[in-house]
N, C-alpha and C. Protein backbone atom coordinates (compact mmCIF):
# COMPACT_ATOMS: atom_id res chain seq x y z
N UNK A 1 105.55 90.01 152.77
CA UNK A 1 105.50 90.24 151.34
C UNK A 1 105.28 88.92 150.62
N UNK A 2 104.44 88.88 149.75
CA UNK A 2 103.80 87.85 148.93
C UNK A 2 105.00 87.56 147.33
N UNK A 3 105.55 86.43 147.30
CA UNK A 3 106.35 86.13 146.75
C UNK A 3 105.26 86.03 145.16
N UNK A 4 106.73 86.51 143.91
CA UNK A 4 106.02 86.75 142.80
C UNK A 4 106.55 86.15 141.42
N UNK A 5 106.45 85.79 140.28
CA UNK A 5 107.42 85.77 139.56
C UNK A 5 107.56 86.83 138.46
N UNK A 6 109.06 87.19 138.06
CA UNK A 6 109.15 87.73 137.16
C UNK A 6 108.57 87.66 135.43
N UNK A 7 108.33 88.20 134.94
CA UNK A 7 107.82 88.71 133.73
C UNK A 7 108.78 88.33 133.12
N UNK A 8 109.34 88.07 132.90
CA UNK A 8 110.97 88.21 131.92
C UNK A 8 111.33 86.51 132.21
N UNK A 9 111.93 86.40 132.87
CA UNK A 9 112.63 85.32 133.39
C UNK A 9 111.82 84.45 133.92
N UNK A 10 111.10 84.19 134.66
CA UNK A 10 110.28 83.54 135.33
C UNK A 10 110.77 83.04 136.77
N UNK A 11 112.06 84.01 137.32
CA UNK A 11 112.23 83.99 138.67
C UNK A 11 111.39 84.06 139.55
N UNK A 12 111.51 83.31 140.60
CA UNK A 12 110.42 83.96 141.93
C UNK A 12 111.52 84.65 142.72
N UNK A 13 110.45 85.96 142.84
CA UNK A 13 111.08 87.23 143.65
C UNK A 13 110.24 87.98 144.74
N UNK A 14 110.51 88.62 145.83
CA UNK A 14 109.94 88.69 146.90
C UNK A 14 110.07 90.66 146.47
N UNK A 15 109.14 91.57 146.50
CA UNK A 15 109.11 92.87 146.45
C UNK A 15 108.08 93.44 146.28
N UNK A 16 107.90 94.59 146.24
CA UNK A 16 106.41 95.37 146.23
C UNK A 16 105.64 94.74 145.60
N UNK A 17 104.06 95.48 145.75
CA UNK A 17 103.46 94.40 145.40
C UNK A 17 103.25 94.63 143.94
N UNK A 18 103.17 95.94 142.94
CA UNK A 18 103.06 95.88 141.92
C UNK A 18 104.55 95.94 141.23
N UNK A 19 105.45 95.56 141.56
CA UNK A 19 107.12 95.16 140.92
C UNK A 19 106.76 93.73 139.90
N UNK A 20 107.47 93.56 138.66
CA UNK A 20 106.73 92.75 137.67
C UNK A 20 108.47 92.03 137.49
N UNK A 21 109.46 92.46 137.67
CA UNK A 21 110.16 92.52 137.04
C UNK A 21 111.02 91.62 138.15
N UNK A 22 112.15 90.95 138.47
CA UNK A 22 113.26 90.29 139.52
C UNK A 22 114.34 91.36 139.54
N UNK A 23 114.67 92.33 138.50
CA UNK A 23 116.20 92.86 138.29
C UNK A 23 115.90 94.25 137.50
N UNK A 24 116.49 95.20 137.14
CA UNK A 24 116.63 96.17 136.52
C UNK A 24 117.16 95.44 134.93
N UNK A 25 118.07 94.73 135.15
CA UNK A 25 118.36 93.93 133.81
C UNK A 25 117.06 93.26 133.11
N UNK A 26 116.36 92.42 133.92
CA UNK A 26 114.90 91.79 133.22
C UNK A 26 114.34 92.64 133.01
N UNK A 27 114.06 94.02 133.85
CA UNK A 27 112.98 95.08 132.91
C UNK A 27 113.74 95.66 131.62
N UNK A 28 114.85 96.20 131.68
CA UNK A 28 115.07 96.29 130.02
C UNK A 28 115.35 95.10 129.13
N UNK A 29 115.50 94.34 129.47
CA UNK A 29 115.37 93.25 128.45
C UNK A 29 114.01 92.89 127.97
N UNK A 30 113.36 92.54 128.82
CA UNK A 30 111.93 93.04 128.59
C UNK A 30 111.58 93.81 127.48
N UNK A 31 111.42 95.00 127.98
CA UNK A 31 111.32 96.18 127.18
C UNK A 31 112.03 96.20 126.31
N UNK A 32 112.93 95.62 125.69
CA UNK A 32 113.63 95.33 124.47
C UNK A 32 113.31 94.97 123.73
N UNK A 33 113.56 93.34 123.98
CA UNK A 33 112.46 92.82 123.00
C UNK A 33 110.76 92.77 122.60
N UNK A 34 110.51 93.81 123.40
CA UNK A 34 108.97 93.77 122.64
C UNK A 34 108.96 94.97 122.02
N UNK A 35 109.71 96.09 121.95
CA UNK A 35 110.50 96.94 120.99
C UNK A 35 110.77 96.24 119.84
N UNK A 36 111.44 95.21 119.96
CA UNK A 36 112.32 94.80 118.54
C UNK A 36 111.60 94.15 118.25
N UNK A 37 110.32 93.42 118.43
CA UNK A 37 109.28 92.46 117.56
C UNK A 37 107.82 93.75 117.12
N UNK A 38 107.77 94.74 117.81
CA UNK A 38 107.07 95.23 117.68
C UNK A 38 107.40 96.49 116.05
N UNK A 39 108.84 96.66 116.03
CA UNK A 39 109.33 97.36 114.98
C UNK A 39 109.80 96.78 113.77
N UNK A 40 110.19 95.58 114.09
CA UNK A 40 110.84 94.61 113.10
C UNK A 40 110.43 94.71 111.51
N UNK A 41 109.28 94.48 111.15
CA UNK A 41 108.30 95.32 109.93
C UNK A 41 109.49 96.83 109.42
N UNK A 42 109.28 97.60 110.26
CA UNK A 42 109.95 98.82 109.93
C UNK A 42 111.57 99.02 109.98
N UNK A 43 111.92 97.99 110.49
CA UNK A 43 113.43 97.66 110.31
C UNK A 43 113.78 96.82 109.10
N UNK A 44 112.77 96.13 108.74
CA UNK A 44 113.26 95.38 107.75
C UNK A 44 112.98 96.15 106.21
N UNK A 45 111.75 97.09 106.33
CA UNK A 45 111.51 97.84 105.59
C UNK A 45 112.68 98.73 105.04
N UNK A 46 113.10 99.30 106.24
CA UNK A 46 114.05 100.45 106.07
C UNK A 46 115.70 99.91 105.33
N UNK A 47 116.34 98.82 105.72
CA UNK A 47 116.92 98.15 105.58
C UNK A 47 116.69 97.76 104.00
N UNK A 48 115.80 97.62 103.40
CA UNK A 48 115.50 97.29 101.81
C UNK A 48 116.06 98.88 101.31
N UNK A 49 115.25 100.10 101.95
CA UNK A 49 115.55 100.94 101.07
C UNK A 49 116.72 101.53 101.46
N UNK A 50 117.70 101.11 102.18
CA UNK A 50 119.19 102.00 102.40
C UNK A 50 119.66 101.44 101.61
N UNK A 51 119.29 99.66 101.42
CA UNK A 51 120.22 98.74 99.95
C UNK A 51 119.84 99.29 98.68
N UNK A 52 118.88 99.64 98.47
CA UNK A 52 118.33 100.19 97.34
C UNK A 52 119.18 101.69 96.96
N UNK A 53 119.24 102.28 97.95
CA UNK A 53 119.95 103.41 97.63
C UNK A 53 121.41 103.42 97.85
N UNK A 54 121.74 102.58 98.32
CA UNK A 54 123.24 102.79 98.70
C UNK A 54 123.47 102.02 96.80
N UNK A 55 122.54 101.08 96.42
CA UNK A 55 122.91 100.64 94.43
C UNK A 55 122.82 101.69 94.05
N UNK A 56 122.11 102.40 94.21
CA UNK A 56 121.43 103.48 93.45
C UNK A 56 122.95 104.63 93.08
N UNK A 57 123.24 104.69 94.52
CA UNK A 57 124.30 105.64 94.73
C UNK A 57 125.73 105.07 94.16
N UNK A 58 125.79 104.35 94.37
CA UNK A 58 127.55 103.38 93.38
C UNK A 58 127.13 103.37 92.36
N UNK A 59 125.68 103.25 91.42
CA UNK A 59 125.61 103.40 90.02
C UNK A 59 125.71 104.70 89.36
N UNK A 60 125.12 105.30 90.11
CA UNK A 60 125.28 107.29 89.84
C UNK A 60 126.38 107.48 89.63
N UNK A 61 127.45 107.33 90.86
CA UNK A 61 128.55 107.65 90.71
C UNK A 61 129.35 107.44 89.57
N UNK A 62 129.26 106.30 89.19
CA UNK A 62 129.70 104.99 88.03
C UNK A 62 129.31 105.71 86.70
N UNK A 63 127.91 105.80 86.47
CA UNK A 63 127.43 105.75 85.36
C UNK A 63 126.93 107.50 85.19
N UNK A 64 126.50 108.23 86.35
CA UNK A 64 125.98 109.41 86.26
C UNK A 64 124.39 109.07 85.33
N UNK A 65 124.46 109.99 84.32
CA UNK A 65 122.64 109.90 83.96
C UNK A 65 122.75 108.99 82.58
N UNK A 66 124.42 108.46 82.30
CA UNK A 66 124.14 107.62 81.39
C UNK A 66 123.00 106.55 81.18
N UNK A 67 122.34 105.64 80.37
CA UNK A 67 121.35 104.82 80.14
C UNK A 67 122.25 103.52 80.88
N UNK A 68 121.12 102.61 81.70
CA UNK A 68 122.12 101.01 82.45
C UNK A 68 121.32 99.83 82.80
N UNK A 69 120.98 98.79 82.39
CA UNK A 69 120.51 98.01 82.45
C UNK A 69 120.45 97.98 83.99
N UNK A 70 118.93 97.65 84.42
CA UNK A 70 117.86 97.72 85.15
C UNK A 70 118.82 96.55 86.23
N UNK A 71 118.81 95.04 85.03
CA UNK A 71 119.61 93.83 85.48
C UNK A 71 120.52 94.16 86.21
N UNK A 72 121.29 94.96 86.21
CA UNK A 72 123.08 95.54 86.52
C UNK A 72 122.33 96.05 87.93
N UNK A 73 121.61 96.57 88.14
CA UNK A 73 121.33 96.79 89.83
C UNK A 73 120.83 96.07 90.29
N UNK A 74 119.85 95.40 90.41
CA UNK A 74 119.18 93.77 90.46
C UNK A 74 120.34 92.75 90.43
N UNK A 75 120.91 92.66 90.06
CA UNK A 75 122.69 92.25 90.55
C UNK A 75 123.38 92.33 91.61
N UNK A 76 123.30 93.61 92.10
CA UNK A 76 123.85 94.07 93.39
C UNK A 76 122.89 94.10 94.17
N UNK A 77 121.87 93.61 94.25
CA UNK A 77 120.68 93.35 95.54
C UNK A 77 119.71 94.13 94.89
N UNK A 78 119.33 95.19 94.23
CA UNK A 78 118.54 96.06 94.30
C UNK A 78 116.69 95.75 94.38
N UNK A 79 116.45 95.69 94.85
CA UNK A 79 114.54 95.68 94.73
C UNK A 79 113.59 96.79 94.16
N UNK A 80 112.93 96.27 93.05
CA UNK A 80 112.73 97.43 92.65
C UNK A 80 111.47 98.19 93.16
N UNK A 81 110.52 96.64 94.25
CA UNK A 81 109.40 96.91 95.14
C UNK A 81 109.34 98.35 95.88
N UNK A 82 110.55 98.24 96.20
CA UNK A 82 110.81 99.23 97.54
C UNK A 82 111.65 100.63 97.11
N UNK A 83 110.36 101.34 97.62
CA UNK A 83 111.16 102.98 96.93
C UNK A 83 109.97 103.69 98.13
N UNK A 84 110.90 104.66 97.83
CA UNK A 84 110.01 106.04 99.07
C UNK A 84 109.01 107.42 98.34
N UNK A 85 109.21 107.16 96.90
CA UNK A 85 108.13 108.18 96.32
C UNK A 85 108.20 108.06 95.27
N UNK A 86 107.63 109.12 94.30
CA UNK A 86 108.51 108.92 92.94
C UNK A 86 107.63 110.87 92.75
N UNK A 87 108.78 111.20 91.68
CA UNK A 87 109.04 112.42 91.47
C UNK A 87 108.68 112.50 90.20
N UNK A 88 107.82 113.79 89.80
CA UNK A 88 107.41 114.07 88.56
C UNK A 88 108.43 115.30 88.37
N UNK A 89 109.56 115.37 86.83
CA UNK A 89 110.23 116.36 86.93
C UNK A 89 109.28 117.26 85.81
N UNK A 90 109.93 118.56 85.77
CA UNK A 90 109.15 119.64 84.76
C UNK A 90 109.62 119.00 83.31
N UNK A 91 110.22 118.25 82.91
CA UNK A 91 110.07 117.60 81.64
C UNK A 91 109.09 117.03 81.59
N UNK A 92 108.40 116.59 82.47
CA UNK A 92 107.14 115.18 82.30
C UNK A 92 107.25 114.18 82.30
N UNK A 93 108.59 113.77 82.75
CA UNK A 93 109.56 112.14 83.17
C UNK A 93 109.19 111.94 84.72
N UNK A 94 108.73 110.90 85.03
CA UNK A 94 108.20 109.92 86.23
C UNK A 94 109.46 109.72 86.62
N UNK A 95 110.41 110.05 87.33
CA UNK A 95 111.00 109.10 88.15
C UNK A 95 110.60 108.14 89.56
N UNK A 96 111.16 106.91 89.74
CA UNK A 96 110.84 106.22 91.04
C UNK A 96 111.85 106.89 92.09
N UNK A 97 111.49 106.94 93.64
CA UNK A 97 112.73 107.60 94.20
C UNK A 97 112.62 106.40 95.47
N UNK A 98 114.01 107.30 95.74
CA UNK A 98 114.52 106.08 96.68
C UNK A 98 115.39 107.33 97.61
N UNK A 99 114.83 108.19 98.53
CA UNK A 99 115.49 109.07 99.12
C UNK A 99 115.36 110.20 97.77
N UNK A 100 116.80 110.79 98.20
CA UNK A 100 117.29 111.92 97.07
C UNK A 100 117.55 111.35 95.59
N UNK A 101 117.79 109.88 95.48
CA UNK A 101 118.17 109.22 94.03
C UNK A 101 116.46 108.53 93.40
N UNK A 102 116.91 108.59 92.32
CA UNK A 102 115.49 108.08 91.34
C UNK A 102 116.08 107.64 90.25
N UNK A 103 114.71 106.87 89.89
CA UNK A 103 115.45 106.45 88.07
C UNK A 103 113.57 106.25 87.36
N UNK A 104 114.27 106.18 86.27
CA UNK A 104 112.86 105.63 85.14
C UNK A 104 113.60 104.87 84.35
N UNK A 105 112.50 104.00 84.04
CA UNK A 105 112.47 103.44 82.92
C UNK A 105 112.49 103.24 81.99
N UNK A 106 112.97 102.70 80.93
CA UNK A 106 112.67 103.29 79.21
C UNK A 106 112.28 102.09 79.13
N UNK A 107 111.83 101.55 77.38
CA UNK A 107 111.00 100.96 77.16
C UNK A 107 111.63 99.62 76.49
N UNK A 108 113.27 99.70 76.39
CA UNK A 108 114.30 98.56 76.41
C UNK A 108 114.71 98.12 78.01
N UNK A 109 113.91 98.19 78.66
CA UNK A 109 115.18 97.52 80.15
C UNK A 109 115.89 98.46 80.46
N UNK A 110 116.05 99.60 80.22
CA UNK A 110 117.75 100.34 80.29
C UNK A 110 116.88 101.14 81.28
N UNK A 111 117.40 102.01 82.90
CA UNK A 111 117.08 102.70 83.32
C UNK A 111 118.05 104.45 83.22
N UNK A 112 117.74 105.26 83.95
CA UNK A 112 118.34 106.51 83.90
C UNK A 112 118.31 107.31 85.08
N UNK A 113 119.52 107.20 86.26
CA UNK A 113 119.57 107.30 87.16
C UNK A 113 119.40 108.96 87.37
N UNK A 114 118.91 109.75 88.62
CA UNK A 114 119.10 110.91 88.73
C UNK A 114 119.18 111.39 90.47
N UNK A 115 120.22 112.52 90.84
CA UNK A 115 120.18 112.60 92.14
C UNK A 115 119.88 114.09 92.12
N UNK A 116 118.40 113.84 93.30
CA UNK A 116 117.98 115.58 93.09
C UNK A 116 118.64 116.30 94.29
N UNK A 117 118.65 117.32 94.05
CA UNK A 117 119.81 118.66 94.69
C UNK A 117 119.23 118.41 96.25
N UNK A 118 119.72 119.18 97.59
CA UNK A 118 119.31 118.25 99.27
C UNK A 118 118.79 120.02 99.05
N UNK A 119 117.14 119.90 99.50
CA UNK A 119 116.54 121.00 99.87
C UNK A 119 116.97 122.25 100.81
N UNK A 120 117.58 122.64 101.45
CA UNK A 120 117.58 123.42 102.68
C UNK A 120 116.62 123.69 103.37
């Protein structure tokens, strides 16, 4: 058997001939990290909008659909880049959404939070 090195580690290891790997540990590690560089984009993505909504959600609670400076969540981390849709209601109000929570804008800074009902 023709001695080889590992992929991972850069051990030399003696085994079949198409084996890439020295250990069961170097192949998932391996396979790990090119998972986690390959997703990272979408982890970091996702990660903006759970912060976004988890403000979203302590201000609701707080304030409900009262009027709240935009600033006051932008305070607590909020981004306002990052949202997952935005919802046209039958009034004709745009909300931005962020999951089940949304808000709009008015034309002082002040936003107006809203959480729509979980579909079945």
């Amino acid at each position: 058997m023709k001695s080889k090195e590992c992929q991972h580690c850069g051990t030399e290891f003696i085994g079949r001939s198409n084996k890439k790997f020295c250990s069961n540990a170097c192949k998932n590690n391996y396979h790990n990290e090119a998972y986690r560089e390959s997703n990272q984009i979408v982890y970091n993505l996702d990660k903006k909008l759970h912060k976004n909504r988890a403000v979203l959600k302590d201000m609701f609670q707080v304030h409900r659909s009262s009027p709240i400076s935009l600033d006051v969540l932008k305070a607590r981390g909020f981004d306002e880049n990052f949202h997952t849709h935005t919802f046209n209601a039958p009034s004709g109000d745009r909300y931005v959404m962020v999951y089940e929570l949304g808000y709009k804008k008015s034309f002082d800074g002040q936003i107006q939070i809203i959480e729509l009902e979980a579909v079945a």
